[in-house]
PDB file of N, CA and C in Angstrom:
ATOM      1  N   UNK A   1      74.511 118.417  87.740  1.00  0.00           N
ATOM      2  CA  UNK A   1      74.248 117.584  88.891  1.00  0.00           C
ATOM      3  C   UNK A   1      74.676 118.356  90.139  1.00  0.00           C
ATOM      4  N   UNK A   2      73.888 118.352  90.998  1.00  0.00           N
ATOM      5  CA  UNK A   2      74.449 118.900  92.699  1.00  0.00           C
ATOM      6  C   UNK A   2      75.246 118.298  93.477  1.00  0.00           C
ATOM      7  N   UNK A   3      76.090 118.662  93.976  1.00  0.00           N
ATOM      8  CA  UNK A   3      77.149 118.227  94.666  1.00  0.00           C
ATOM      9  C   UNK A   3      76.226 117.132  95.710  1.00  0.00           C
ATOM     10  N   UNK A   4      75.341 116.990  96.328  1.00  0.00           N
ATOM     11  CA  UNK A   4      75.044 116.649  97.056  1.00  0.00           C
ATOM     12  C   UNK A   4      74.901 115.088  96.512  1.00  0.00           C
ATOM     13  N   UNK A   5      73.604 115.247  95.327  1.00  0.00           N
ATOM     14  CA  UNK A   5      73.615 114.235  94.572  1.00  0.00           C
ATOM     15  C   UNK A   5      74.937 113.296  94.105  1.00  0.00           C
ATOM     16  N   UNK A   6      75.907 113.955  93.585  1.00  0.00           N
ATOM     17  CA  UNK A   6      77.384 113.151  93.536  1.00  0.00           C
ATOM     18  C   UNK A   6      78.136 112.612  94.365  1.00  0.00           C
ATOM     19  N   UNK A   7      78.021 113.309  95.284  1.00  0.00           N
ATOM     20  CA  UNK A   7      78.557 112.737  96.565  1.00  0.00           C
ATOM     21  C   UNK A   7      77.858 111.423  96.835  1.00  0.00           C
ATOM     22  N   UNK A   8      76.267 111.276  96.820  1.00  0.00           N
ATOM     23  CA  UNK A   8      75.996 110.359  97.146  1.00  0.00           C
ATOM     24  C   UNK A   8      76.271 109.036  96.269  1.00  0.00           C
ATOM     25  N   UNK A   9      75.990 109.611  95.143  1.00  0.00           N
ATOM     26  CA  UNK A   9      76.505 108.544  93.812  1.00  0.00           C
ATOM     27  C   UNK A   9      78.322 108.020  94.395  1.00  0.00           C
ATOM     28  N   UNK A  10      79.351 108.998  94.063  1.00  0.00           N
ATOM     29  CA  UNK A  10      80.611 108.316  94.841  1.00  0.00           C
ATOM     30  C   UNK A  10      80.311 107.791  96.445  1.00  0.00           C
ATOM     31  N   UNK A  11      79.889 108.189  97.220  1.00  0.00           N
ATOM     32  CA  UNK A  11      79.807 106.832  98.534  1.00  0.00           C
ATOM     33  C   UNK A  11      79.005 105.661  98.038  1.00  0.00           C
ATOM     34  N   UNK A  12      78.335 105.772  97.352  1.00  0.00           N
ATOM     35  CA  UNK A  12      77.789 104.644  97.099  1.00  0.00           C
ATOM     36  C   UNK A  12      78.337 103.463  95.842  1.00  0.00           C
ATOM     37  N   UNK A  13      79.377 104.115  95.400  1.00  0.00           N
ATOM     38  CA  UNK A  13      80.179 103.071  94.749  1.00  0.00           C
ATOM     39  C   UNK A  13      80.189 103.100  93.216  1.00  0.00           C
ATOM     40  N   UNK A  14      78.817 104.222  92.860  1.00  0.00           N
ATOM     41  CA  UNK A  14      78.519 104.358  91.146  1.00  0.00           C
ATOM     42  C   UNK A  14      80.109 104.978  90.484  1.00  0.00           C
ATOM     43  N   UNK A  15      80.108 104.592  89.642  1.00  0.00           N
ATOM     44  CA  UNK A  15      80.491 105.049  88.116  1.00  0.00           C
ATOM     45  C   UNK A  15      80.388 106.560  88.524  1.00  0.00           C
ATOM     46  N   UNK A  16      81.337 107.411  88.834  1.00  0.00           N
ATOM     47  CA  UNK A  16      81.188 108.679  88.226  1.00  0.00           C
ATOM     48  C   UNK A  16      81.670 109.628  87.200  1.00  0.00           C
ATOM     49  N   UNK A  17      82.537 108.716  86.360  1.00  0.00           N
ATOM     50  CA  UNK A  17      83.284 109.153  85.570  1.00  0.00           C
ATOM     51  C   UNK A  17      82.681 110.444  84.527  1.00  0.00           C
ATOM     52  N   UNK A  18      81.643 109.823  84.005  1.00  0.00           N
ATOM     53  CA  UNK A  18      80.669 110.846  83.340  1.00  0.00           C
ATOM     54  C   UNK A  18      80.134 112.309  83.589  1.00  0.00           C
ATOM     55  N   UNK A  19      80.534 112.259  85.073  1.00  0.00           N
ATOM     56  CA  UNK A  19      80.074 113.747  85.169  1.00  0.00           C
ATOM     57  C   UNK A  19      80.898 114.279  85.658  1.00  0.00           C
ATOM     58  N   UNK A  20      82.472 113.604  85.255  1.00  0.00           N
ATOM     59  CA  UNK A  20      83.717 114.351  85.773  1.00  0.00           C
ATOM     60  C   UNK A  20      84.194 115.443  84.761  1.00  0.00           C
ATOM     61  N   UNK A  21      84.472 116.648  84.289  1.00  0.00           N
ATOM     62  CA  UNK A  21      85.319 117.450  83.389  1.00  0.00           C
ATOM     63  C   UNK A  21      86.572 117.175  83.338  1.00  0.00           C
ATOM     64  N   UNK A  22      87.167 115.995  82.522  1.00  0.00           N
ATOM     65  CA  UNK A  22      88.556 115.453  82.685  1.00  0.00           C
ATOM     66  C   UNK A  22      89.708 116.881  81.694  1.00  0.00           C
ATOM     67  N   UNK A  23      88.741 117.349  81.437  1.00  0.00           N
ATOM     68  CA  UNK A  23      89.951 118.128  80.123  1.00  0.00           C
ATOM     69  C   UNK A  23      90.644 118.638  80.523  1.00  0.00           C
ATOM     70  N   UNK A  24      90.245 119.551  82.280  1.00  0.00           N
ATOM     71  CA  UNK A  24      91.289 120.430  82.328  1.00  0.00           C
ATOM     72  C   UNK A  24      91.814 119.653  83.559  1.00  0.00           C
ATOM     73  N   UNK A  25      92.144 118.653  83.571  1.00  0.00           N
ATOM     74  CA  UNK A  25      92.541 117.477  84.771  1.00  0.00           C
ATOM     75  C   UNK A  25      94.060 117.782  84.588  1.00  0.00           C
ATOM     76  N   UNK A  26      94.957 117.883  86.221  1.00  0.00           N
ATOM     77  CA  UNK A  26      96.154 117.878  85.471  1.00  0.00           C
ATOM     78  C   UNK A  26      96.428 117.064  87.210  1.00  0.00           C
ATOM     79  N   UNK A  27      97.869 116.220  87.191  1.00  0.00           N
ATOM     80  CA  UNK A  27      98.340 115.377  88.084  1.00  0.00           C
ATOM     81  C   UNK A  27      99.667 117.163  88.831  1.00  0.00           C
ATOM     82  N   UNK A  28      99.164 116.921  90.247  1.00  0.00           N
ATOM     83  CA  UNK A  28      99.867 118.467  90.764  1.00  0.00           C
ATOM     84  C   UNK A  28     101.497 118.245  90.743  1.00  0.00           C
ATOM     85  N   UNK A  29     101.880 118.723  91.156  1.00  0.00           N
ATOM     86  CA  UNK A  29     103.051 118.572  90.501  1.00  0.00           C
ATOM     87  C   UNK A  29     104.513 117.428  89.820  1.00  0.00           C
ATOM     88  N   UNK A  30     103.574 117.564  88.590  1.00  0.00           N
ATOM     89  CA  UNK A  30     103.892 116.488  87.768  1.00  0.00           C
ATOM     90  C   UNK A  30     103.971 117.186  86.461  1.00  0.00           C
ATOM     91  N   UNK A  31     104.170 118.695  86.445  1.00  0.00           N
ATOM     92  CA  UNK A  31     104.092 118.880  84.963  1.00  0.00           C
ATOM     93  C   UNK A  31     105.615 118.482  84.429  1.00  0.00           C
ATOM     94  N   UNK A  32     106.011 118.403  83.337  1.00  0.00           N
ATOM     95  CA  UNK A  32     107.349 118.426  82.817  1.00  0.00           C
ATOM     96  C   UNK A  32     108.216 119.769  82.343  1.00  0.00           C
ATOM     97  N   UNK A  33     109.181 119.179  82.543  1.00  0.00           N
ATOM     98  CA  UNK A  33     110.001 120.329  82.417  1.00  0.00           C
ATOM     99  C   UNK A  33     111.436 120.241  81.559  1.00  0.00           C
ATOM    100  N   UNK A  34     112.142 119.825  80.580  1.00  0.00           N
ATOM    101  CA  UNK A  34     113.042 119.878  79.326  1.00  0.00           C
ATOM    102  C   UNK A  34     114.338 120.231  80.151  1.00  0.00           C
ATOM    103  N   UNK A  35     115.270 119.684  80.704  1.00  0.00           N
ATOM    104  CA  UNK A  35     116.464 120.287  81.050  1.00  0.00           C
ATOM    105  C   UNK A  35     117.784 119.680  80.234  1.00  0.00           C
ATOM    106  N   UNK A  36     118.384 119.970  79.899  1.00  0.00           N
ATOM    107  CA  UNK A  36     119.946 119.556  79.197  1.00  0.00           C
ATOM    108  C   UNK A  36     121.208 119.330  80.181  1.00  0.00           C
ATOM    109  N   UNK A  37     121.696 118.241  80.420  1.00  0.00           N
ATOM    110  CA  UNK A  37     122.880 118.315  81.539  1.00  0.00           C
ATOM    111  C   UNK A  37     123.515 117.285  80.459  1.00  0.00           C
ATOM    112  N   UNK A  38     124.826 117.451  80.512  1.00  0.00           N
ATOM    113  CA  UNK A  38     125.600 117.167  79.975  1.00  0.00           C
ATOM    114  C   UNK A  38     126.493 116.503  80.663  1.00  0.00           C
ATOM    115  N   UNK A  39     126.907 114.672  80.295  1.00  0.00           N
ATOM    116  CA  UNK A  39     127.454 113.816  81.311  1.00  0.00           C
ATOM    117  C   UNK A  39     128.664 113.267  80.578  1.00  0.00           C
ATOM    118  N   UNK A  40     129.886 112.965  81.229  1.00  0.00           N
ATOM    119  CA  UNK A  40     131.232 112.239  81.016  1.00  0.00           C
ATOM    120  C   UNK A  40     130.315 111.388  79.891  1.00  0.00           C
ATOM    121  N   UNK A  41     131.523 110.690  79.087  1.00  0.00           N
ATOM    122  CA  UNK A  41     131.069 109.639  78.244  1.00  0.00           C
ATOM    123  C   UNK A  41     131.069 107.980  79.256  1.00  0.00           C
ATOM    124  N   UNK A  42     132.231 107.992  79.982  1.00  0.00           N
ATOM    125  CA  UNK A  42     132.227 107.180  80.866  1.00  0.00           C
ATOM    126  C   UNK A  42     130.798 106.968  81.736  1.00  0.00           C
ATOM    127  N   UNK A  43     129.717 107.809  82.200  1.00  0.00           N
ATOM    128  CA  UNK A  43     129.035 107.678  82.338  1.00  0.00           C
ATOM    129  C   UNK A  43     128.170 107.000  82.086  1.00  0.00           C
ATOM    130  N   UNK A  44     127.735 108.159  80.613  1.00  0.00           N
ATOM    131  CA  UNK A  44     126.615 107.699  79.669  1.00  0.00           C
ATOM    132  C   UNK A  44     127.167 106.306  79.587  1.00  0.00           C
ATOM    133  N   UNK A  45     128.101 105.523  79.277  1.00  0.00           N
ATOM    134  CA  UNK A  45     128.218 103.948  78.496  1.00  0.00           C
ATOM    135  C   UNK A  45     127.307 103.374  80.133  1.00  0.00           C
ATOM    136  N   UNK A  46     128.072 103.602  81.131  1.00  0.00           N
ATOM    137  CA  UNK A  46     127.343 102.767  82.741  1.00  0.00           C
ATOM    138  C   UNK A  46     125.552 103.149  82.933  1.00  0.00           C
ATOM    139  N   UNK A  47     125.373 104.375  82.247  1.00  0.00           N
ATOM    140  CA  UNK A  47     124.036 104.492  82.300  1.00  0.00           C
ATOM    141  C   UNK A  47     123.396 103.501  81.486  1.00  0.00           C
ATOM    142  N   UNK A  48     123.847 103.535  80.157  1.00  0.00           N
ATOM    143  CA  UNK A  48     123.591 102.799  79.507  1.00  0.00           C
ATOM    144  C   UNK A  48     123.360 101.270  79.875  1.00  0.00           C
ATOM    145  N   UNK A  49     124.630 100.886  80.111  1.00  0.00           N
ATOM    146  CA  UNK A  49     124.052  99.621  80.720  1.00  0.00           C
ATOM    147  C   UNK A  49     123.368  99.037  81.725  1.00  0.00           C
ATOM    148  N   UNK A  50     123.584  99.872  82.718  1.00  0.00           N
ATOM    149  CA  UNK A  50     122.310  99.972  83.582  1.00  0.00           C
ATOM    150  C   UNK A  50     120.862 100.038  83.122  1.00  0.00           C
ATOM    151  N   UNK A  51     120.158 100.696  82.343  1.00  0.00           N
ATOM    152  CA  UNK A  51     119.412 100.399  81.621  1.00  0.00           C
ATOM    153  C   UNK A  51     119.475  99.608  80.642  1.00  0.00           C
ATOM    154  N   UNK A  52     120.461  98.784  79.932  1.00  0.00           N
ATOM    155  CA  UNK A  52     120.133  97.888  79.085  1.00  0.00           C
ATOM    156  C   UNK A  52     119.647  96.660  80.351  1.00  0.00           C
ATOM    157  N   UNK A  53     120.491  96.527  81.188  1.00  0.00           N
ATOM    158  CA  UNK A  53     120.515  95.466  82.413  1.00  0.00           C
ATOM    159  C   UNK A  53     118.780  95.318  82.472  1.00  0.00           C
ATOM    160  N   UNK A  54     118.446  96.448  82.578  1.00  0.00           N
ATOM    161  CA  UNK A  54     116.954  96.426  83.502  1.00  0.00           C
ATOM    162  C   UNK A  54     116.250  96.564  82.354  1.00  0.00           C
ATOM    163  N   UNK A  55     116.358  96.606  80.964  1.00  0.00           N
ATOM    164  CA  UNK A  55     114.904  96.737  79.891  1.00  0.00           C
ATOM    165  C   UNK A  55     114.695  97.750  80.187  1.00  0.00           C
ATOM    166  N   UNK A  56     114.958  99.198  80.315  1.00  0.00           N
ATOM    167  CA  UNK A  56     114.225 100.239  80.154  1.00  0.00           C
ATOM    168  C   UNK A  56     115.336 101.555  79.484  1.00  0.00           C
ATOM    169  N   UNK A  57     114.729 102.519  79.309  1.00  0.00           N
ATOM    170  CA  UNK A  57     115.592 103.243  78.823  1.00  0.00           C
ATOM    171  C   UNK A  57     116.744 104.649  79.287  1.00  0.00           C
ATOM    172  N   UNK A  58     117.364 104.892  79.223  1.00  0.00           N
ATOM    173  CA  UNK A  58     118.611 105.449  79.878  1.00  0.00           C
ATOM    174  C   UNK A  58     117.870 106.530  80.904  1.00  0.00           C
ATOM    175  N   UNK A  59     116.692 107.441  80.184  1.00  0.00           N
ATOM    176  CA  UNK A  59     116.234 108.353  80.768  1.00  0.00           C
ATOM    177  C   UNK A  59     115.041 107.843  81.972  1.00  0.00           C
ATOM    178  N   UNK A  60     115.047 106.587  82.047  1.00  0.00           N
ATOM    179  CA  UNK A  60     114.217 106.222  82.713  1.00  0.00           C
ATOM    180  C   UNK A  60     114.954 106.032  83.999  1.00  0.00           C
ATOM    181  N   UNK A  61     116.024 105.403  83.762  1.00  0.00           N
ATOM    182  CA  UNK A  61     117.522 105.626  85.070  1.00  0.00           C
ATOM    183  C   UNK A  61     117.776 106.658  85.320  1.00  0.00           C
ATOM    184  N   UNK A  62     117.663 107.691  84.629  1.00  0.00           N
ATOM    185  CA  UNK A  62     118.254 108.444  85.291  1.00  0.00           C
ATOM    186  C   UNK A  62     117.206 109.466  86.426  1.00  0.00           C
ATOM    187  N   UNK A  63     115.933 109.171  86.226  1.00  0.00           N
ATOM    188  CA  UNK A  63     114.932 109.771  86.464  1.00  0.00           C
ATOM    189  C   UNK A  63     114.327 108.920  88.012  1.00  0.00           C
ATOM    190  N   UNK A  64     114.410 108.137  87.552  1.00  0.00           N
ATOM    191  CA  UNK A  64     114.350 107.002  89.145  1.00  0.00           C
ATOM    192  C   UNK A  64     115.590 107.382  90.281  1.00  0.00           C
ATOM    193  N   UNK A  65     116.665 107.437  89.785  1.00  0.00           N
ATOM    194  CA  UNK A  65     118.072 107.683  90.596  1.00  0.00           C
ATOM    195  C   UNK A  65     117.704 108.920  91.250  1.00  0.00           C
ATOM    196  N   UNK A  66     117.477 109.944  90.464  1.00  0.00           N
ATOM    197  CA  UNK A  66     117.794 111.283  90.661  1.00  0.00           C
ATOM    198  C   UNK A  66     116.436 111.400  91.695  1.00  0.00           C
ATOM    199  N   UNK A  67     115.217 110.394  91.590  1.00  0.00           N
ATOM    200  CA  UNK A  67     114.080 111.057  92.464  1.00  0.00           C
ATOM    201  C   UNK A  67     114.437 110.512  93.896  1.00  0.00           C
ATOM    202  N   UNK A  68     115.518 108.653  93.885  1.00  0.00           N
ATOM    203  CA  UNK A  68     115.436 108.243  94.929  1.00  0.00           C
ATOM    204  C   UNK A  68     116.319 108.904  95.977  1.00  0.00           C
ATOM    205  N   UNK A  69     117.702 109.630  95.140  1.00  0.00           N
ATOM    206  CA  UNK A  69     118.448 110.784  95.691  1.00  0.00           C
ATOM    207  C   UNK A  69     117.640 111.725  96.507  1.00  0.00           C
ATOM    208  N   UNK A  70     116.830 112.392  95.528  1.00  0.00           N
ATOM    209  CA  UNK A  70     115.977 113.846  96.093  1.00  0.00           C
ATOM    210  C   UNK A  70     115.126 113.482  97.492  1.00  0.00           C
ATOM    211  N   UNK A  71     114.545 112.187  97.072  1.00  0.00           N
ATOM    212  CA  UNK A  71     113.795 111.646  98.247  1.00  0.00           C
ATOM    213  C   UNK A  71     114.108 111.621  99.975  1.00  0.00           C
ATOM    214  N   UNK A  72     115.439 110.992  99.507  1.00  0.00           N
ATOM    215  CA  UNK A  72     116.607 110.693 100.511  1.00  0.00           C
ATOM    216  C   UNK A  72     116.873 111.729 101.387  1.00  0.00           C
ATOM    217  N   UNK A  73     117.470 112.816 100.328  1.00  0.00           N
ATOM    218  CA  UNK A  73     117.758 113.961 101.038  1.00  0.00           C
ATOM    219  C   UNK A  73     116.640 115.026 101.722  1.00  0.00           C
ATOM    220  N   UNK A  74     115.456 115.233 101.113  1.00  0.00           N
ATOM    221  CA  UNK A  74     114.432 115.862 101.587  1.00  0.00           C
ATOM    222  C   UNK A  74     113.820 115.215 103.045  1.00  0.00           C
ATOM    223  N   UNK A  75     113.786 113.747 102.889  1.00  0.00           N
ATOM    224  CA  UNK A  75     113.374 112.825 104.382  1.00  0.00           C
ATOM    225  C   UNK A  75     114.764 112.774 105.149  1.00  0.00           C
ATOM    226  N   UNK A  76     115.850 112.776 104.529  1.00  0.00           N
ATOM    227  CA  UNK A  76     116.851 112.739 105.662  1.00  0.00           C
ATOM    228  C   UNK A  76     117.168 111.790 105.770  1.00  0.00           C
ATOM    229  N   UNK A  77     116.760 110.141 105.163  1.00  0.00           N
ATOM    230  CA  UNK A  77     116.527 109.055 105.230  1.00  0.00           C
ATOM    231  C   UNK A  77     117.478 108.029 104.190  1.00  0.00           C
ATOM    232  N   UNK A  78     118.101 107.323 105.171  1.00  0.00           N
ATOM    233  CA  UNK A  78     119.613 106.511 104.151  1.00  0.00           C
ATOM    234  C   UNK A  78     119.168 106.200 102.830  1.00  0.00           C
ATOM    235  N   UNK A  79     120.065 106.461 101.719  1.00  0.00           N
ATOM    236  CA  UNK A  79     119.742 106.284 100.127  1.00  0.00           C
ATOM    237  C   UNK A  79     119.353 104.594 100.376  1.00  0.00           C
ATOM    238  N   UNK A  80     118.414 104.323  99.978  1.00  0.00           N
ATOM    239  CA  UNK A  80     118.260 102.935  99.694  1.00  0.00           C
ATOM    240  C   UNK A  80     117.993 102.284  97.881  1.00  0.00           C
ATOM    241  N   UNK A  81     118.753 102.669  97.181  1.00  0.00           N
ATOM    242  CA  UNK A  81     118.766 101.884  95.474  1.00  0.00           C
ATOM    243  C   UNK A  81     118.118 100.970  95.476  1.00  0.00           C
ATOM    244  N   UNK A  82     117.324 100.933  94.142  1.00  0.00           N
ATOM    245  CA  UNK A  82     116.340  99.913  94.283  1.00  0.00           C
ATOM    246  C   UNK A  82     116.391  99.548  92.758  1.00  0.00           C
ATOM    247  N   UNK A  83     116.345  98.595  92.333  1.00  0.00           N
ATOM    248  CA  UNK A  83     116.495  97.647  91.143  1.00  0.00           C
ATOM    249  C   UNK A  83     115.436  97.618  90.331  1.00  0.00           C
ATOM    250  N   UNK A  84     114.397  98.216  90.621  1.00  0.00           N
ATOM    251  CA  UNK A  84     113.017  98.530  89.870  1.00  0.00           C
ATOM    252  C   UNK A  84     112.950  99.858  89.237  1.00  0.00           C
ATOM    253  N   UNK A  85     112.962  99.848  87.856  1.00  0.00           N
ATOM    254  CA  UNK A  85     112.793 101.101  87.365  1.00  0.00           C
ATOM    255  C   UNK A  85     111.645 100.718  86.530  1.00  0.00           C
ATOM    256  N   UNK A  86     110.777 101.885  86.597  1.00  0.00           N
ATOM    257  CA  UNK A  86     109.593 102.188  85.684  1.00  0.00           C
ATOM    258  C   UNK A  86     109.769 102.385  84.384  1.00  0.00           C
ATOM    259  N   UNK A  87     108.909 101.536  83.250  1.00  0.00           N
ATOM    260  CA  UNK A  87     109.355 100.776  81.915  1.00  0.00           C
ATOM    261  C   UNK A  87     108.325 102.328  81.286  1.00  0.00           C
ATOM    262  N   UNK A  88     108.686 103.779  81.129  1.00  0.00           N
ATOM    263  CA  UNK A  88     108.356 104.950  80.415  1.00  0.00           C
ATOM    264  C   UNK A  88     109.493 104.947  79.245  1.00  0.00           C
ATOM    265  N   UNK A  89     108.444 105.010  78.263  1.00  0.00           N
ATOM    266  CA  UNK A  89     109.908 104.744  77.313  1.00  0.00           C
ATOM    267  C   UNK A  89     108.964 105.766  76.075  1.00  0.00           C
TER     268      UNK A  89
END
């Protein structure tokens, strides 16, 4: 199909899924990456319950915390904690 043709198909609202090549689709930087850090036990139990609190799982706290930290500091912008963690389990 010609770009031209697709284009018109997406402004116009069609379905283009079909003539997308999803295989080599990747979300930019979002690949994963395996790291090992090693935390007090005192911790881990408060992580823990912090995620038992909220239904999700420890690594899911710790992954929300650590982005709303990074966030913070990269914008410069007061830590604001937020009680919603994403249920990746």
């Amino acid at each position: 199909m010609k770009a031209k043709k697709f284009d018109q198909q997406f402004d116009d609202g069609a379905d283009i899924t079909a003539s997308l090549d999803v295989s080599k689709g990747r979300r930019v930087l979002q690949a994963q990456k395996r790291v090992n850090v090693d935390f007090p036990t005192w911790m881990v139990d408060s992580l823990d319950r912090e995620a038992s609190r909220l239904g999700v799982t420890r690594q899911s706290v710790i992954k929300v915390w650590l982005a709303e930290r990074l966030q913070a500091t990269t914008s410069h912008a007061p830590l604001q904690r937020t009680t919603k963690v994403a249920t990746h389990r």
